[in-house]
C-alpha atoms as a PDB file:
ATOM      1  CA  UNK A   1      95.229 139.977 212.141  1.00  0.00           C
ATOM      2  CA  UNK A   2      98.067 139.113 210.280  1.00  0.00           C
ATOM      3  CA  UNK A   3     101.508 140.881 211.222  1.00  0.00           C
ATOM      4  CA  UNK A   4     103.329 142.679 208.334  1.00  0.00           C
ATOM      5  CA  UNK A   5     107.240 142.149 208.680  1.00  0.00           C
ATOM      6  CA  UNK A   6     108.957 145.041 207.315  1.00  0.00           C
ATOM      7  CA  UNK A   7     112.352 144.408 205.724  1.00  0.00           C
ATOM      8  CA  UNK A   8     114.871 147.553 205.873  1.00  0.00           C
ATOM      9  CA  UNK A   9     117.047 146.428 202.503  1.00  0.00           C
ATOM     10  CA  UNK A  10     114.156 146.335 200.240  1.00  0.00           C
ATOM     11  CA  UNK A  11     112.381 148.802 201.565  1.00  0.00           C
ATOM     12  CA  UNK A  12     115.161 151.404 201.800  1.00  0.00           C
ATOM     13  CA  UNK A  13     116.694 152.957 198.351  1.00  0.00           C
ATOM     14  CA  UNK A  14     119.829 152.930 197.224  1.00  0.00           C
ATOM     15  CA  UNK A  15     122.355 155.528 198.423  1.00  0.00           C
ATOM     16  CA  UNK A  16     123.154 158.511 195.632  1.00  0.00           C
ATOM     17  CA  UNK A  17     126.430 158.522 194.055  1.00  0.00           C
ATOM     18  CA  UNK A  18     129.210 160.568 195.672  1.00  0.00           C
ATOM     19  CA  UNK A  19     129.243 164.009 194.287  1.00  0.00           C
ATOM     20  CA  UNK A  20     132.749 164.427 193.745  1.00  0.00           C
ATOM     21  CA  UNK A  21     133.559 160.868 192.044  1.00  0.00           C
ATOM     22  CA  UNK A  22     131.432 162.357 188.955  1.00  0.00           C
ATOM     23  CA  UNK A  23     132.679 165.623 188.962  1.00  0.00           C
ATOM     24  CA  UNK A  24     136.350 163.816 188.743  1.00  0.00           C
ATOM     25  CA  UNK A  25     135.048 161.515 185.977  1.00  0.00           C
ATOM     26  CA  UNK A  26     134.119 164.917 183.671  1.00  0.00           C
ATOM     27  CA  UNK A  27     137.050 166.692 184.587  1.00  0.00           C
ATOM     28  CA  UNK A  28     139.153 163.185 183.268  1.00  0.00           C
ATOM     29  CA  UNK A  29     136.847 163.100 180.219  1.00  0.00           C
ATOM     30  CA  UNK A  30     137.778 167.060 179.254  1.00  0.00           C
ATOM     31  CA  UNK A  31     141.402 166.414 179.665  1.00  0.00           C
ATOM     32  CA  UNK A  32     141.431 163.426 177.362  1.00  0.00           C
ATOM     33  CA  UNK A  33     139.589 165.700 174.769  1.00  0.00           C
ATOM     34  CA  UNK A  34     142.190 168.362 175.360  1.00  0.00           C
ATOM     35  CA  UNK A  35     145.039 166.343 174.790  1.00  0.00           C
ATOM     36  CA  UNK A  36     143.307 164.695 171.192  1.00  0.00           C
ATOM     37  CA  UNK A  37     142.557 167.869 170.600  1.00  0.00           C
ATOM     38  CA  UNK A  38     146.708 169.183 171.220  1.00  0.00           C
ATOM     39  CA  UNK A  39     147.376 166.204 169.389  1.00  0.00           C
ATOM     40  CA  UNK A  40     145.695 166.574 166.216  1.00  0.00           C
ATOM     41  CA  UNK A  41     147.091 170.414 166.149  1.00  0.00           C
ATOM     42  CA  UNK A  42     151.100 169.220 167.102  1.00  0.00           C
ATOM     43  CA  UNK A  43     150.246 166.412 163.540  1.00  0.00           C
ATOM     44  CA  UNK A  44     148.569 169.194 161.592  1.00  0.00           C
ATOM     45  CA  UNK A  45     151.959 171.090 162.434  1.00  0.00           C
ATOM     46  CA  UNK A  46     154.743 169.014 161.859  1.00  0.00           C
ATOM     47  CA  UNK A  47     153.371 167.144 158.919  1.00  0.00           C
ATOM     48  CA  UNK A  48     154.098 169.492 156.076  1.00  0.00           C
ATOM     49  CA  UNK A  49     157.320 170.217 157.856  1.00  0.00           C
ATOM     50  CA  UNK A  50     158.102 165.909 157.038  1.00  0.00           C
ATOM     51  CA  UNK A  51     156.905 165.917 154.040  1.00  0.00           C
ATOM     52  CA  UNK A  52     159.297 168.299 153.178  1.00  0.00           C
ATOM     53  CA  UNK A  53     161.983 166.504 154.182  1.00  0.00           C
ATOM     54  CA  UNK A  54     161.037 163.539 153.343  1.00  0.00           C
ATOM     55  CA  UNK A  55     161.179 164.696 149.725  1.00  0.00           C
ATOM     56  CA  UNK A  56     164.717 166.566 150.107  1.00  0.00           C
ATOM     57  CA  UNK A  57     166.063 163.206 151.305  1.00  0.00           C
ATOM     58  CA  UNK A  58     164.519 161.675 148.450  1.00  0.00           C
ATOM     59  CA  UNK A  59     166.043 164.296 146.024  1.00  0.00           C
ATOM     60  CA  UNK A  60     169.680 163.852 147.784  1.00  0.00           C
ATOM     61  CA  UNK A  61     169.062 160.115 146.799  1.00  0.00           C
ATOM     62  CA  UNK A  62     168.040 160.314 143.520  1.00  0.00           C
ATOM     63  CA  UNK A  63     171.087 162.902 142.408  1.00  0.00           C
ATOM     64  CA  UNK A  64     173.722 160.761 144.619  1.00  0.00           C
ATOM     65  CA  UNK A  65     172.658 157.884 142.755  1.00  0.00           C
ATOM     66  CA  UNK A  66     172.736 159.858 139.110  1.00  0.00           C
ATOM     67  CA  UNK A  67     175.832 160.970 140.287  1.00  0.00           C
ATOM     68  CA  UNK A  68     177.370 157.032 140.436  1.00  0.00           C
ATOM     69  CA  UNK A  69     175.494 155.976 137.554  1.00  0.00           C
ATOM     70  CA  UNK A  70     177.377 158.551 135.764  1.00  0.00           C
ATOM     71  CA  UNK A  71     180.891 157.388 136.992  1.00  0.00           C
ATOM     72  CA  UNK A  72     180.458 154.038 136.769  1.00  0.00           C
ATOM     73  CA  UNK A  73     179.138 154.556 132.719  1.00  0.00           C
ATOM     74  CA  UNK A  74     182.308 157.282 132.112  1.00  0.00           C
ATOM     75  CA  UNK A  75     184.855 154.503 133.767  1.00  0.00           C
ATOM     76  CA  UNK A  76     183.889 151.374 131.336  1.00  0.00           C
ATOM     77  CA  UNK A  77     181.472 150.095 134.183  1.00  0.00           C
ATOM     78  CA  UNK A  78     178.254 149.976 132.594  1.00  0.00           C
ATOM     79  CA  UNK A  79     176.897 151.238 129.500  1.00  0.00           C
ATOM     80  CA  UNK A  80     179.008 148.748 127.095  1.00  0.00           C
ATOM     81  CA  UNK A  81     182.409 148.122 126.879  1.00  0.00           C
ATOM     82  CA  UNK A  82     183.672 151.540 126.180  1.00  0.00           C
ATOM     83  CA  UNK A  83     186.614 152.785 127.908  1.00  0.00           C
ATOM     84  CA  UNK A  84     186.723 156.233 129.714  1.00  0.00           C
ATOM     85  CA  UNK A  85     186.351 159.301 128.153  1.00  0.00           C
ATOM     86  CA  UNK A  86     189.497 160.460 126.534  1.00  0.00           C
ATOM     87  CA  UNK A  87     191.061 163.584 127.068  1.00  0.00           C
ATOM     88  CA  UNK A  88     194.380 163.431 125.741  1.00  0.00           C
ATOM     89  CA  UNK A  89     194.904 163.087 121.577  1.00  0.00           C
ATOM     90  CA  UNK A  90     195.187 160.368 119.959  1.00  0.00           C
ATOM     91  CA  UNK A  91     197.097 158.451 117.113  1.00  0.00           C
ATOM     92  CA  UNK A  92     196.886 155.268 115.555  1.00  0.00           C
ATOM     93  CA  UNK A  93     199.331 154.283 112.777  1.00  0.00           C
ATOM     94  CA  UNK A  94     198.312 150.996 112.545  1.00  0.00           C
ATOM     95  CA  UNK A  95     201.687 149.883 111.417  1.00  0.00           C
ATOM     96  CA  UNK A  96     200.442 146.746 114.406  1.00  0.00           C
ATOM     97  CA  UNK A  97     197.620 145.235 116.069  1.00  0.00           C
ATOM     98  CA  UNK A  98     199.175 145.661 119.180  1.00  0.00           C
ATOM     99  CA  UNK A  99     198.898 149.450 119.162  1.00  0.00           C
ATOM    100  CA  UNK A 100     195.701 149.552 118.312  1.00  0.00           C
ATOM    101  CA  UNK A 101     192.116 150.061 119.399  1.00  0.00           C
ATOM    102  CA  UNK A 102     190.545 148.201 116.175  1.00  0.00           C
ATOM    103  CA  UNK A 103     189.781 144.391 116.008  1.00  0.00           C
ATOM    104  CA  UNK A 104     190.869 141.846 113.424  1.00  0.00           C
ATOM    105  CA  UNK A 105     187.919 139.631 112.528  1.00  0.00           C
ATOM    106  CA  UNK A 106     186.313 137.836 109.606  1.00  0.00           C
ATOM    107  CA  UNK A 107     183.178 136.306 108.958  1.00  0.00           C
ATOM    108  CA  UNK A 108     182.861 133.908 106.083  1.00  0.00           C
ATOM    109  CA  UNK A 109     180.251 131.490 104.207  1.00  0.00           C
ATOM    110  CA  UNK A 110     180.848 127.788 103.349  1.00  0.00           C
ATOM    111  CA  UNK A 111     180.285 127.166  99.515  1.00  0.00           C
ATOM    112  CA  UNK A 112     180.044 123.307  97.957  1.00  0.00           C
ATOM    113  CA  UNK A 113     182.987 122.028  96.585  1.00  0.00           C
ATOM    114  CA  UNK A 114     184.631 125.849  97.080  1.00  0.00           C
ATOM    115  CA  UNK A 115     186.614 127.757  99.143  1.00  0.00           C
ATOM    116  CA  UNK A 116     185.049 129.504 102.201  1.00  0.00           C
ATOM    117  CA  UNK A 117     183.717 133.107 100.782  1.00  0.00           C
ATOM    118  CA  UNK A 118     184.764 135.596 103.288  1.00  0.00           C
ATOM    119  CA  UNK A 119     181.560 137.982 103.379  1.00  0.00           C
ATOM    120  CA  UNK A 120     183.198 140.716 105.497  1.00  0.00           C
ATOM    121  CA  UNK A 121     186.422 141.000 107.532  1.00  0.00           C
ATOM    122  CA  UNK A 122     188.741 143.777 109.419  1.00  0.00           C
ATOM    123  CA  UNK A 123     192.787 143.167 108.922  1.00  0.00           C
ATOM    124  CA  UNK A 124     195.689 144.820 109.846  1.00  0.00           C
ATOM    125  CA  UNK A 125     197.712 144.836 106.087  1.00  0.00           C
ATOM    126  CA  UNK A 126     201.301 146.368 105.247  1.00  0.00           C
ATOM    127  CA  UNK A 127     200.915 148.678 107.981  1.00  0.00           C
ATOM    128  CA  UNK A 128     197.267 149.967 107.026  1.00  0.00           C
ATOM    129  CA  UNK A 129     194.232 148.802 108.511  1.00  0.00           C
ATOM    130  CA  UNK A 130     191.627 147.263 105.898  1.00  0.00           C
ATOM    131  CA  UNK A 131     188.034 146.869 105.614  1.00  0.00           C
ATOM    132  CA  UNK A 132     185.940 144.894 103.258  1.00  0.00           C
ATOM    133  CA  UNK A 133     182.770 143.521 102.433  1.00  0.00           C
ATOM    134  CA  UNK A 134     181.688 141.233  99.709  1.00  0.00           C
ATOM    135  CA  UNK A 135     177.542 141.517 100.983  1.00  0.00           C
ATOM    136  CA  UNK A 136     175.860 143.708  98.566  1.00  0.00           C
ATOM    137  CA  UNK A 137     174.285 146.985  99.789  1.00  0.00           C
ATOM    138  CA  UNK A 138     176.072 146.476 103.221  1.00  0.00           C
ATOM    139  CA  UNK A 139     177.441 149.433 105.873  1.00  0.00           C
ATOM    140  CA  UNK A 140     180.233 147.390 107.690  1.00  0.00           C
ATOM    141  CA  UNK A 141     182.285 149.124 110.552  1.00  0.00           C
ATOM    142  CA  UNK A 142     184.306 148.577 113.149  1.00  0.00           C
ATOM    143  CA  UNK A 143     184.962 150.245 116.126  1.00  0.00           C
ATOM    144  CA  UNK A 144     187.569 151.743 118.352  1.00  0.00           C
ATOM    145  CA  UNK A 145     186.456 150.867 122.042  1.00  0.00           C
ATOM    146  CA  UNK A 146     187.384 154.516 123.195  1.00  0.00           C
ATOM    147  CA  UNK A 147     184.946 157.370 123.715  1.00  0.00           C
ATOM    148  CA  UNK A 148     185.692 160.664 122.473  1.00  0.00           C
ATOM    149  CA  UNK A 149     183.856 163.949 122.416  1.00  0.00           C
ATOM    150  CA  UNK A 150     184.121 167.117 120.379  1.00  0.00           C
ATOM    151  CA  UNK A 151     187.155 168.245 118.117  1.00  0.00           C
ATOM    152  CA  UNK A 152     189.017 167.221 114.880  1.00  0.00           C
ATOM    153  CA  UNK A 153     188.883 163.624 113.419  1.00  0.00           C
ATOM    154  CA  UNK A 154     190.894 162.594 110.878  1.00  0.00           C
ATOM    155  CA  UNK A 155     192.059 159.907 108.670  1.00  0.00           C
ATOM    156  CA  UNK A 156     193.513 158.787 105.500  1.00  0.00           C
ATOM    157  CA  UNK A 157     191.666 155.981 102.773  1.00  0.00           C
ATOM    158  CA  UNK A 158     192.673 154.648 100.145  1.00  0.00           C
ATOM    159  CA  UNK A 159     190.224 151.939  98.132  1.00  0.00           C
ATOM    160  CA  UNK A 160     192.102 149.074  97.159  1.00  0.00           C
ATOM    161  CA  UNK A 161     189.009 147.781  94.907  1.00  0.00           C
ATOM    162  CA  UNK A 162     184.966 149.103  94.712  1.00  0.00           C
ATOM    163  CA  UNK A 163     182.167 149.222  92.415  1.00  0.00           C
ATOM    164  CA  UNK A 164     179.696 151.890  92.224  1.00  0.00           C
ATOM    165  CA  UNK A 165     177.723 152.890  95.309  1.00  0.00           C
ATOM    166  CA  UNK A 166     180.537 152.018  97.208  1.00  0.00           C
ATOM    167  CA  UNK A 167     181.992 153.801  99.865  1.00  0.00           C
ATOM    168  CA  UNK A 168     184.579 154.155 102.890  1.00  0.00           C
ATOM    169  CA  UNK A 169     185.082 156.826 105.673  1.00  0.00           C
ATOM    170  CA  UNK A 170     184.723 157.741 109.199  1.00  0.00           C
ATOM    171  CA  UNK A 171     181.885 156.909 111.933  1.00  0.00           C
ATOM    172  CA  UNK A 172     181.267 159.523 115.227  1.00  0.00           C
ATOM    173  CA  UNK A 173     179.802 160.353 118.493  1.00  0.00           C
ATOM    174  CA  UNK A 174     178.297 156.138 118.706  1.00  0.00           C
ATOM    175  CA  UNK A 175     176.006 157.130 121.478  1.00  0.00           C
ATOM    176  CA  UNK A 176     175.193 153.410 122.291  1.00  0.00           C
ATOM    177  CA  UNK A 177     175.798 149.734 120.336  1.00  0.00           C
ATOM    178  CA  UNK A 178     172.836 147.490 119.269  1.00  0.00           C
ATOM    179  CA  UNK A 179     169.189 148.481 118.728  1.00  0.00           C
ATOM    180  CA  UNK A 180     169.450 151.439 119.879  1.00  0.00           C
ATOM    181  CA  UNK A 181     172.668 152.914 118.620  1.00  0.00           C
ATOM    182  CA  UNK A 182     173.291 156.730 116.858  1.00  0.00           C
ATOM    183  CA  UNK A 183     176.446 157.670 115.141  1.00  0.00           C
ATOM    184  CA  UNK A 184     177.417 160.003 112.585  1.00  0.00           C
ATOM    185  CA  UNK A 185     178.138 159.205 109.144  1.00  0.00           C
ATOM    186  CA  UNK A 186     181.183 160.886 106.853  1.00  0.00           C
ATOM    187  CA  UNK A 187     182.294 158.908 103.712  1.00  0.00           C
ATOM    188  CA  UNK A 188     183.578 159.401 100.462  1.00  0.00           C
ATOM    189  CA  UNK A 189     183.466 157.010  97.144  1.00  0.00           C
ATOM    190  CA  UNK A 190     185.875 156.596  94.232  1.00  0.00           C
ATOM    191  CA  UNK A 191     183.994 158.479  91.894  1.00  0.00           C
ATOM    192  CA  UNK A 192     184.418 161.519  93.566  1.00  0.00           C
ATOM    193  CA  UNK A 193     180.948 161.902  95.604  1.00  0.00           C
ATOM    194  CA  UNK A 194     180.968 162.960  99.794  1.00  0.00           C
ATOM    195  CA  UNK A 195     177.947 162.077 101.952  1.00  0.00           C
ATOM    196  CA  UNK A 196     177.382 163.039 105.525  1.00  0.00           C
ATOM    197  CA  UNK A 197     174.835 161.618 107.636  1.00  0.00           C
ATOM    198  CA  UNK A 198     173.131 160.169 110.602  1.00  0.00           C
ATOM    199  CA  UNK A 199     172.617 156.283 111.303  1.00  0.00           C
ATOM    200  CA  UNK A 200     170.351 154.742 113.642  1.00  0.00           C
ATOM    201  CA  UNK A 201     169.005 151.386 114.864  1.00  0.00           C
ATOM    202  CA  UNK A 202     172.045 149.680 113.189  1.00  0.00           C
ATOM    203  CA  UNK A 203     171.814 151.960 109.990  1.00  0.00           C
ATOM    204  CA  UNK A 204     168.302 150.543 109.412  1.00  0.00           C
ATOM    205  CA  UNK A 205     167.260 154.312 109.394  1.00  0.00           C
ATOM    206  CA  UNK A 206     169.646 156.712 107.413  1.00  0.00           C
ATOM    207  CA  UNK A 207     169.265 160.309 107.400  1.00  0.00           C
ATOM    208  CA  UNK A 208     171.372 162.617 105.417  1.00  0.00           C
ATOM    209  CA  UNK A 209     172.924 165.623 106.948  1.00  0.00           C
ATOM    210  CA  UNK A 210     173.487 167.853 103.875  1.00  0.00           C
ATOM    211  CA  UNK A 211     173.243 167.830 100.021  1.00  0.00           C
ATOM    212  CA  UNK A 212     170.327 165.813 100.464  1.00  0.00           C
ATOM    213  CA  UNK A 213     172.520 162.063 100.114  1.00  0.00           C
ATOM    214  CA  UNK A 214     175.530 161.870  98.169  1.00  0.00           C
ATOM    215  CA  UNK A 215     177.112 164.859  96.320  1.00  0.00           C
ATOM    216  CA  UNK A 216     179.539 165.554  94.167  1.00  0.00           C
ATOM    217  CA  UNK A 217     182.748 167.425  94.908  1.00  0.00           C
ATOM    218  CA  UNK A 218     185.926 168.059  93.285  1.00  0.00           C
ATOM    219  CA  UNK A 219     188.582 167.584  96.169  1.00  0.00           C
ATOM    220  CA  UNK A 220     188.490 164.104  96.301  1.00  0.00           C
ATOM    221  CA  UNK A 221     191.570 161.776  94.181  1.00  0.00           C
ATOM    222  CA  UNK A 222     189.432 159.464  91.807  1.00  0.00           C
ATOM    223  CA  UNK A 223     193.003 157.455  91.125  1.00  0.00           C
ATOM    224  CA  UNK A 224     192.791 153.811  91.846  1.00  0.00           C
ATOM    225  CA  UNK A 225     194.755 153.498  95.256  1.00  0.00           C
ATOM    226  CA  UNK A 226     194.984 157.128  95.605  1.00  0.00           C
ATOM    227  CA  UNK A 227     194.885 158.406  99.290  1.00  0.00           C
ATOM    228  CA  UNK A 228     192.515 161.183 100.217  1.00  0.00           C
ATOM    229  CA  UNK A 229     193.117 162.658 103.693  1.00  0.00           C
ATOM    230  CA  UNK A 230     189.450 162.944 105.085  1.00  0.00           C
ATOM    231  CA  UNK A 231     189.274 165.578 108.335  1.00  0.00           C
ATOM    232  CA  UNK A 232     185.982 166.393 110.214  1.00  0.00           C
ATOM    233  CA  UNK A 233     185.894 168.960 112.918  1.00  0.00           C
ATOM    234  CA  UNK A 234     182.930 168.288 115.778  1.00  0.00           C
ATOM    235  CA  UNK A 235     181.461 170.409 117.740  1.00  0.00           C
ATOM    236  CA  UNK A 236     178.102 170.858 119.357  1.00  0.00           C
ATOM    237  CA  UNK A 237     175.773 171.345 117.049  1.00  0.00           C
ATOM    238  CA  UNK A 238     178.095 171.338 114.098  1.00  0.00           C
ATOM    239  CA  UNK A 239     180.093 169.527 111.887  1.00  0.00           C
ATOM    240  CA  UNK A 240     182.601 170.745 108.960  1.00  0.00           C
ATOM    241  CA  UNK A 241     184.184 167.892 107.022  1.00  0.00           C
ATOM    242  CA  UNK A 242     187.044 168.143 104.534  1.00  0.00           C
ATOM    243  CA  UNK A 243     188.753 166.183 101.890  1.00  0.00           C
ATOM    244  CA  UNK A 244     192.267 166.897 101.287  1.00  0.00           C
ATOM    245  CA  UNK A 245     192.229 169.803 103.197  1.00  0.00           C
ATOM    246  CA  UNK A 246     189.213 171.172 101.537  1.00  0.00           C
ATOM    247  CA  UNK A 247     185.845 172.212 102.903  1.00  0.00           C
ATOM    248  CA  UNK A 248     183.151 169.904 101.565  1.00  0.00           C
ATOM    249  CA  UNK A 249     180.267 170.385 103.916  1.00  0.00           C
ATOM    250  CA  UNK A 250     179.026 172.060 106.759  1.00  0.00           C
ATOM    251  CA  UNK A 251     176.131 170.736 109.027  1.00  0.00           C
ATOM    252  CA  UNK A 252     173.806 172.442 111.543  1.00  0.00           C
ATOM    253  CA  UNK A 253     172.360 170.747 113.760  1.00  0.00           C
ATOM    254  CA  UNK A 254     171.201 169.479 117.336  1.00  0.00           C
ATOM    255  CA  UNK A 255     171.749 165.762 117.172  1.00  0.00           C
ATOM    256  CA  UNK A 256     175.407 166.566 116.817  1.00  0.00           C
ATOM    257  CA  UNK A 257     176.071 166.256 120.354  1.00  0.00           C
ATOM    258  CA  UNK A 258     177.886 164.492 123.529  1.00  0.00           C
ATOM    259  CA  UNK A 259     180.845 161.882 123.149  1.00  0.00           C
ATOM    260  CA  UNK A 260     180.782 158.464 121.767  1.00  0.00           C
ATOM    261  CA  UNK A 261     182.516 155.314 119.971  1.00  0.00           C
ATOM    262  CA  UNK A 262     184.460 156.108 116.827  1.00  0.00           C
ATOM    263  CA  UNK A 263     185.065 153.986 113.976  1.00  0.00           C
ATOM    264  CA  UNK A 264     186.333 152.917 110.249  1.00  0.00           C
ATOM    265  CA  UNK A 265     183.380 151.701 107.596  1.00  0.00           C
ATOM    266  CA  UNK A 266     183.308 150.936 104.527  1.00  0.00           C
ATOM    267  CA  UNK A 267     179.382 150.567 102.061  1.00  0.00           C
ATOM    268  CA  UNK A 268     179.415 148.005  99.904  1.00  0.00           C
ATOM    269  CA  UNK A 269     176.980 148.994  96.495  1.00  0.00           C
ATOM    270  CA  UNK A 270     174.845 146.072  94.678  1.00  0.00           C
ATOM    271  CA  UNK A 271     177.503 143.669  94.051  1.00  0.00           C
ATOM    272  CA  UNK A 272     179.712 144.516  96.692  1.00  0.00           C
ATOM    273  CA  UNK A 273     182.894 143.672  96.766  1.00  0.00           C
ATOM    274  CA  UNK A 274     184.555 146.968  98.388  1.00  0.00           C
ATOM    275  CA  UNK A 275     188.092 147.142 100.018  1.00  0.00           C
ATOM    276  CA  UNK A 276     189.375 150.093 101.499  1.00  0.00           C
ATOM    277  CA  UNK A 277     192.390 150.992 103.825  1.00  0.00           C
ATOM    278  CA  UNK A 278     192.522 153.498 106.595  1.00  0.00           C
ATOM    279  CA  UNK A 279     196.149 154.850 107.822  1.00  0.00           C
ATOM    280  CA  UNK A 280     197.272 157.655 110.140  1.00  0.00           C
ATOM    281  CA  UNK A 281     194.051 158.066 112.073  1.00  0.00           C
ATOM    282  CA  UNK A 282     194.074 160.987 114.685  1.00  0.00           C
ATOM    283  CA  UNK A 283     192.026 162.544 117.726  1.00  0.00           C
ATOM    284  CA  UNK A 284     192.631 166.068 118.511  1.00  0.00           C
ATOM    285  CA  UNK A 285     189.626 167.436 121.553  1.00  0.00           C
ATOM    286  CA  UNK A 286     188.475 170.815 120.910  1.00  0.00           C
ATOM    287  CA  UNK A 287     190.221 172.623 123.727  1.00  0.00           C
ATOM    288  CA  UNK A 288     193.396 172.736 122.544  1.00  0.00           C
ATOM    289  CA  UNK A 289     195.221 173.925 119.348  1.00  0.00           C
ATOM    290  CA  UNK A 290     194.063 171.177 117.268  1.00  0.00           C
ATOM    291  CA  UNK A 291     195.577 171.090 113.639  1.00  0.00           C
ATOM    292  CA  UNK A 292     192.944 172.700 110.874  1.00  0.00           C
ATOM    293  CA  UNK A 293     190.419 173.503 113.276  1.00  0.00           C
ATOM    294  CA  UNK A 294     188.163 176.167 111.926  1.00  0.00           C
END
């Protein structure tokens, strides 16, 4: 009879796992959930807490950098070539170039056989300061460099030689040169006629302020060469011009704002030829005891 040969390892089962090793294993596994679980509540905590802050930083940044946009436009910096915002008043007697903030320049046309036509140019002549424009229905100006705000304006013209529609008188407030600029318009003509005015986009769009374009007032000195003192007092939201110390309009309203680029002009009708001169120009700001001011 065959013998059967037992062997203990196969036979025998394996040993069950130590009690404790498992119970260690679960306790392990609950403190790793408790601790995602502490996590996720310490995140849900502090997040709103850095967004906040995160967005006051963000706020501190934005204004600090406002802040030195602003100085650096207000100095000359940026923003054009304008120099700081005047404070103290100003006069300009343009009896030389050298004391003043206007340009000389001239821009002329070749002709065949002829002299060069000058089509517009800004001189400094027997003390005056002259404008002129031979380009028909033209708005030529020039202007000062210098950025003033609210107060009176004033200025003497005299035209030296016009035709109708033709024109000469102050510019104000230049918020910005090129494309995009906005100035206000005050002029007078020969004939005895005032308009007052917005420009835009290099005059390409021309609103009138009051009177509905140009109107007809009595103040003004129709003599050939005669001088007519023109005065405009600016404030925000308002404008009062004057001729000779008269009142010849009033104007309401909010684009009269801020501080700006001021400047001469002269308009130029359907033949051109317009020459005007501008003498004894003045600045006074609206906080102090400016001369006239309403």
């Amino acid at each position: 009879m065959p013998t059967t040969v037992v062997n203990d390892e196969t036979e025998s089962s394996e040993s069950p796992p130590n009690s404790s090793i498992l119970l260690a294993d679960e306790q392990h596994e609950q403190e790793i959930v408790i601790d995602a679980l502490e996590a996720v509540e310490v995140v849900g905590t502090i997040s709103p807490l850095v967004i906040l802050v995160g967005v006051g930083l963000a706020l501190i940044f934005f204004l600090s950098l406002t802040g030195i946009l602003l100085v650096l436009f207000l100095s000359g910096t940026i923003g054009g070539t304008f120099q700081p915002l005047r404070t103290e008043p100003l006069q300009v007697t343009f009896d030389s170039s050298a004391e003043s903030y206007w340009k000389i320049e001239e821009e002329t046309e070749l002709q065949p056989d002829q002299e060069p036509l000058v089509l517009r140019a800004s001189a400094f002549a027997d003390g005056q300061y002259r404008l002129m424009s031979n380009v028909p229905n033209e708005l030529f100006w020039t202007t000062a460099g210098v950025m003033l705000g609210p107060g009176v304006y004033e200025v003497d013209v005299m035209f030296n030689q016009s035709e109708t529609g033709s024109g000469a008188g102050l510019t104000l407030l230049m918020h910005e040169e090129g494309e995009n600029d906005q100035f206000l318009l005050y002029q007078i003509d020969p004939d005895g006629f005032v308009w007052i005015g917005l420009c835009q986009s290099g005059c390409e769009i021309v609103m009138p302020l009051t009177g509905g374009g140009w109107y007809a007032v009595e103040a003004i000195d129709q003599s050939r060469g005669g001088t007519n003192r023109l005065k405009v007092f600016v404030k925000e939201s308002e404008l009062v011009a004057y001729v000779n110390d008269v009142e010849v309009g009033y104007v309401f309203d909010w684009r009269i704002s801020g501080v700006g680029d001021v400047g001469l002009l002269v308009e130029s009708g359907e033949v051109g030829n317009v020459s005007a001169d501008f003498d004894n120009f003045s600045w006074q700001p609206h906080n102090t005891s400016a001369v006239g001011a309403p």
